[in-house]
C-alpha atoms as a PDB file:
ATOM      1  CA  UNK A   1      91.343  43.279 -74.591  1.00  0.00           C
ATOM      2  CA  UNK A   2      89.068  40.547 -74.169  1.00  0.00           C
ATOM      3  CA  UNK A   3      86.493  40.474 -71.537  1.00  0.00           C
ATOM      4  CA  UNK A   4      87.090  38.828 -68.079  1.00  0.00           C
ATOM      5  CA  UNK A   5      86.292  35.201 -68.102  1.00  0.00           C
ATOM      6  CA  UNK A   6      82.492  34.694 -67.944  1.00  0.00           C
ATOM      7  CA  UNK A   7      81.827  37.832 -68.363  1.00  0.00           C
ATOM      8  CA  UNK A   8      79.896  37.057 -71.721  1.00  0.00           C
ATOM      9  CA  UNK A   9      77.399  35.240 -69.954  1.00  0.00           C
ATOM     10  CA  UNK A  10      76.769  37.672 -67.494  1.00  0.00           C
ATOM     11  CA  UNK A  11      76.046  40.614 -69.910  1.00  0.00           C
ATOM     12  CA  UNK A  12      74.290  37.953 -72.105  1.00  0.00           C
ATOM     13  CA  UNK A  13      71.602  37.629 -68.863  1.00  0.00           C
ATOM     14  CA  UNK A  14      71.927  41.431 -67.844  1.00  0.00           C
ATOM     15  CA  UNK A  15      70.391  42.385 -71.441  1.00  0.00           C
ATOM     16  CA  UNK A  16      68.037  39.560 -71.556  1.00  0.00           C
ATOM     17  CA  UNK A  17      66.651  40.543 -68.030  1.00  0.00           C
ATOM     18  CA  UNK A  18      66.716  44.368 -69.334  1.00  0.00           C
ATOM     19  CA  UNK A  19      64.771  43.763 -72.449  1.00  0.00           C
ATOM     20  CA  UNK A  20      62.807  41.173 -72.144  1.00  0.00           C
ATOM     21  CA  UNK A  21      59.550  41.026 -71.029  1.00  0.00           C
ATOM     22  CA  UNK A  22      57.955  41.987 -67.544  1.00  0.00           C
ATOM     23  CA  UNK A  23      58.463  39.212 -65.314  1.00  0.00           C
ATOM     24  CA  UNK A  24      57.057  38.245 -61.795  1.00  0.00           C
ATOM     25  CA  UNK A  25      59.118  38.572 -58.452  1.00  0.00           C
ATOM     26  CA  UNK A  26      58.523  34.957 -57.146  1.00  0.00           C
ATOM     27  CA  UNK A  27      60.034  36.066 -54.277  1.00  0.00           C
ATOM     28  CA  UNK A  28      57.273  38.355 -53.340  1.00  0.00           C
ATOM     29  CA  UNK A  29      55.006  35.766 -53.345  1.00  0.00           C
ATOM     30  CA  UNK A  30      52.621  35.704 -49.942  1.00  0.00           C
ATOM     31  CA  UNK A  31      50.028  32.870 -48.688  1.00  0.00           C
ATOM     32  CA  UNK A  32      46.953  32.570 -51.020  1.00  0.00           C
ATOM     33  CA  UNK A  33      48.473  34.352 -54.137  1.00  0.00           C
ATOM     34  CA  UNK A  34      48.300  32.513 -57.825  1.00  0.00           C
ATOM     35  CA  UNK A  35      50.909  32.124 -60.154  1.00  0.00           C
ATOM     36  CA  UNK A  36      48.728  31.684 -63.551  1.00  0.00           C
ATOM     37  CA  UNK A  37      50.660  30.356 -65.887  1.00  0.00           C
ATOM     38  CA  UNK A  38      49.079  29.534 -69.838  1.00  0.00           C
ATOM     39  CA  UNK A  39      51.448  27.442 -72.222  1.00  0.00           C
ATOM     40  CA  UNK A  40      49.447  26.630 -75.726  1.00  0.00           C
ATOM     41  CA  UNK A  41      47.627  23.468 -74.088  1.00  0.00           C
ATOM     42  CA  UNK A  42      48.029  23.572 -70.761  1.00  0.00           C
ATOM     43  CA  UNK A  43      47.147  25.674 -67.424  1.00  0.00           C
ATOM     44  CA  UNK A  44      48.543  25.487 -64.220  1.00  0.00           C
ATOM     45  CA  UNK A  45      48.258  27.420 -61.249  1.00  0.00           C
ATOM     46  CA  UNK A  46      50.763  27.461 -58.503  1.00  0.00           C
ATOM     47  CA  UNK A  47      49.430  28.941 -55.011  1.00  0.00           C
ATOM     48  CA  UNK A  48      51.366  29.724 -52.214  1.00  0.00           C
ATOM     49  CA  UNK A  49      50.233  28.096 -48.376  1.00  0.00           C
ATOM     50  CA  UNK A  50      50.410  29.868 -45.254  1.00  0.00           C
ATOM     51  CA  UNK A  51      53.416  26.668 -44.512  1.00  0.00           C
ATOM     52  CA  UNK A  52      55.371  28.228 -46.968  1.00  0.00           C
ATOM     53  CA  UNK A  53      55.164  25.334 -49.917  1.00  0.00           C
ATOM     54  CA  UNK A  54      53.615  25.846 -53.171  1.00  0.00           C
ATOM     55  CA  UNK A  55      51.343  23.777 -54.551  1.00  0.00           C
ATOM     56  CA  UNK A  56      50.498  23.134 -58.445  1.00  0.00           C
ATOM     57  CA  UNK A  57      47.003  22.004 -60.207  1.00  0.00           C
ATOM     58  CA  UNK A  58      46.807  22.045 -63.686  1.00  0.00           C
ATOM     59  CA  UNK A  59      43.633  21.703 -66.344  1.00  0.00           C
ATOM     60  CA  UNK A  60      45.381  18.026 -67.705  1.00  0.00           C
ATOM     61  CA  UNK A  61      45.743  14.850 -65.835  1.00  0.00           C
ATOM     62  CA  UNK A  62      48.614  14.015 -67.314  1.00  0.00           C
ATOM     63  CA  UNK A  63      51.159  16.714 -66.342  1.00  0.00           C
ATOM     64  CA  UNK A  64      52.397  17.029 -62.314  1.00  0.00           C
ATOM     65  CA  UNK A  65      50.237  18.266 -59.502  1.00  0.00           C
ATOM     66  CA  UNK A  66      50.960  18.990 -55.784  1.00  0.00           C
ATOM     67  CA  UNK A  67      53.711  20.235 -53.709  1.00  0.00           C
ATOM     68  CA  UNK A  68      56.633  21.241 -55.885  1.00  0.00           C
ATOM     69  CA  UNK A  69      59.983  23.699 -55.246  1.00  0.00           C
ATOM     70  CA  UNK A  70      59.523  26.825 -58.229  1.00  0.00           C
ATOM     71  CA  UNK A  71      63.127  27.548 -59.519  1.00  0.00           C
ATOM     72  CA  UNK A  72      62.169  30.477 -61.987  1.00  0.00           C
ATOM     73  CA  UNK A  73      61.528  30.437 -65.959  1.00  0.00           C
ATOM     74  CA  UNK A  74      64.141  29.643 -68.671  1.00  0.00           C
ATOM     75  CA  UNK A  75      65.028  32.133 -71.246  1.00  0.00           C
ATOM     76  CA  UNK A  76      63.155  31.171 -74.678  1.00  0.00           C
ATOM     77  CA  UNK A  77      66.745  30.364 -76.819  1.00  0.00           C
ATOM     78  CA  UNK A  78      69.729  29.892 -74.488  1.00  0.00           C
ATOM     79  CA  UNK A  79      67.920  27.488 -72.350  1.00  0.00           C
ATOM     80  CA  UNK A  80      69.459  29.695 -68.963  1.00  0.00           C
ATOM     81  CA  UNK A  81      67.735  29.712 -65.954  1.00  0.00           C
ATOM     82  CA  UNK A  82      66.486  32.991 -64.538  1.00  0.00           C
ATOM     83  CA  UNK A  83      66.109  32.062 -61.238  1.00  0.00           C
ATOM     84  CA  UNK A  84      63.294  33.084 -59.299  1.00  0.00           C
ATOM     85  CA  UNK A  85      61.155  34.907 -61.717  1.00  0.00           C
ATOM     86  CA  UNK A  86      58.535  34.118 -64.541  1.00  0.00           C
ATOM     87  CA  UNK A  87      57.710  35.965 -67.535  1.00  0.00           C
ATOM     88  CA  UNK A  88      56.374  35.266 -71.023  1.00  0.00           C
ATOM     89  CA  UNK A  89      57.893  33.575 -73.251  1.00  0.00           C
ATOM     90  CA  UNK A  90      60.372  31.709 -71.384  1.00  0.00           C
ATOM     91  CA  UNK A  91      59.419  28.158 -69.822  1.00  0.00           C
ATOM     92  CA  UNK A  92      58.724  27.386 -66.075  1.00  0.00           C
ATOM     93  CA  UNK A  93      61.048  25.152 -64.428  1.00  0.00           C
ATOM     94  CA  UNK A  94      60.029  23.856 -61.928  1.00  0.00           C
ATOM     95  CA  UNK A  95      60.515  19.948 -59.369  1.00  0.00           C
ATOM     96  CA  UNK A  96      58.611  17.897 -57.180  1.00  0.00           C
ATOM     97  CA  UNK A  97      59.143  19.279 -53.321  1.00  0.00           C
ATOM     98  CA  UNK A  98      61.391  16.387 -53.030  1.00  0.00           C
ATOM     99  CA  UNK A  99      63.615  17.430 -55.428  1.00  0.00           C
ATOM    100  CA  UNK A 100      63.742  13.592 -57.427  1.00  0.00           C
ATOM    101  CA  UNK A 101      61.585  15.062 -60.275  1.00  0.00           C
ATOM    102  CA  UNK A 102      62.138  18.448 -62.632  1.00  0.00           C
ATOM    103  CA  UNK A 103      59.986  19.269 -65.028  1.00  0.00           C
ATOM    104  CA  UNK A 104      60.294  22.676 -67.627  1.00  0.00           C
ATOM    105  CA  UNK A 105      56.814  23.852 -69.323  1.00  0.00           C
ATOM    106  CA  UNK A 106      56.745  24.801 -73.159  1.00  0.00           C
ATOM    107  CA  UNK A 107      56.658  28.103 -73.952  1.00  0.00           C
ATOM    108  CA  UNK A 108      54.336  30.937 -71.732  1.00  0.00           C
ATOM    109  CA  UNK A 109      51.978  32.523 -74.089  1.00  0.00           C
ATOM    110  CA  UNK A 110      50.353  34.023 -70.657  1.00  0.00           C
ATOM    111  CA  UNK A 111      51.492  34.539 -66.855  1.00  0.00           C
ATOM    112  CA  UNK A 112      49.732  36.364 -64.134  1.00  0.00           C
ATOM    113  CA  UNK A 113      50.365  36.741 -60.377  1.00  0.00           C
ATOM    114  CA  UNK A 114      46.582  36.967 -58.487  1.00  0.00           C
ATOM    115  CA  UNK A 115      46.693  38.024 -54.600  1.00  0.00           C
ATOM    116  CA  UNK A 116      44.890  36.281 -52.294  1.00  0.00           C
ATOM    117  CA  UNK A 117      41.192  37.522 -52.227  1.00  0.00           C
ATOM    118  CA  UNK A 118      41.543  38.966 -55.846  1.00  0.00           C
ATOM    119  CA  UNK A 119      39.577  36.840 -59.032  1.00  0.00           C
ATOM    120  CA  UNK A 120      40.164  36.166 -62.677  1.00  0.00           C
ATOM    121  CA  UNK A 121      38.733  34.577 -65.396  1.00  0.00           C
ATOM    122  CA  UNK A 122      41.283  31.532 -67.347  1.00  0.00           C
ATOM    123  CA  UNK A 123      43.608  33.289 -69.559  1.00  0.00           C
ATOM    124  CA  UNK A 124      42.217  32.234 -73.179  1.00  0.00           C
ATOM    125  CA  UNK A 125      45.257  31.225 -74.656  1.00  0.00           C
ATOM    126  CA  UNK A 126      44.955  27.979 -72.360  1.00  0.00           C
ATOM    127  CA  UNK A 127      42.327  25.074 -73.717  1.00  0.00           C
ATOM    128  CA  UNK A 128      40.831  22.451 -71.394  1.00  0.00           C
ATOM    129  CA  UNK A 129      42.037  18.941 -72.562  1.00  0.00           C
ATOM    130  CA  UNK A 130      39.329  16.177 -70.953  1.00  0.00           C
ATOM    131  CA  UNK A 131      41.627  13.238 -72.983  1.00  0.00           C
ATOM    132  CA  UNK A 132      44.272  13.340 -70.107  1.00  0.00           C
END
């Protein structure tokens, strides 16, 4: 007997979530934590405000900056959403905080979730690019 319509899909995510690769809680998120995220040329850094939005910089002029909604990170080959967490690998996805604009990074080579107070150096992965 078959299995129950959409069922597939389901145990599909189940085992990716179960064997992939650690992945960040951005639900557990407070005021003043990081979200670092490396791709192969680019950096950005969401951090949480004490308002409750999130706010994005990044190390190139030409991708998006400011307040923006995080949905969660896209598994590497089925292009699913996993919403609301981030792990290596997959791809950010993420819009503007007024919804018109969604953007999806390339692939994580590094992610990293600093507390407020707490320090860390750029992940190395990530390379400044000064051409915008």
């Amino acid at each position: 007997m078959p299995p129950p319509v959409g069922a597939n899909w389901e145990m599909f995510l189940a085992e990716q979530v179960a064997q992939g690769p650690a992945e960040i809680d951005l639900g557990r998120a407070l005021p003043g934590d990081r979200l670092i995220v490396a791709t192969k040329n680019t950096r950005y850094e969401f951090e949480w405000h004490d308002d409750g939005t999130v706010h994005l910089s990044t190390n190139r002029a030409d991708r998006p900056w400011g307040p923006v909604k995080l949905l969660g990170c896209v598994f590497r080959r089925s292009g699913v959403l996993a919403p609301g967490v981030v792990f290596s690998g997959g791809k950010v996805e993420f819009m503007s905080s007024t919804g018109q604009v969604r953007h999806r990074t390339t692939l994580i080579t590094s992610v990293s979730l600093v507390r407020a107070g707490q320090t860390i150096e750029p992940p190395s992965s990530s390379r400044a690019d000064r051409t915008g």
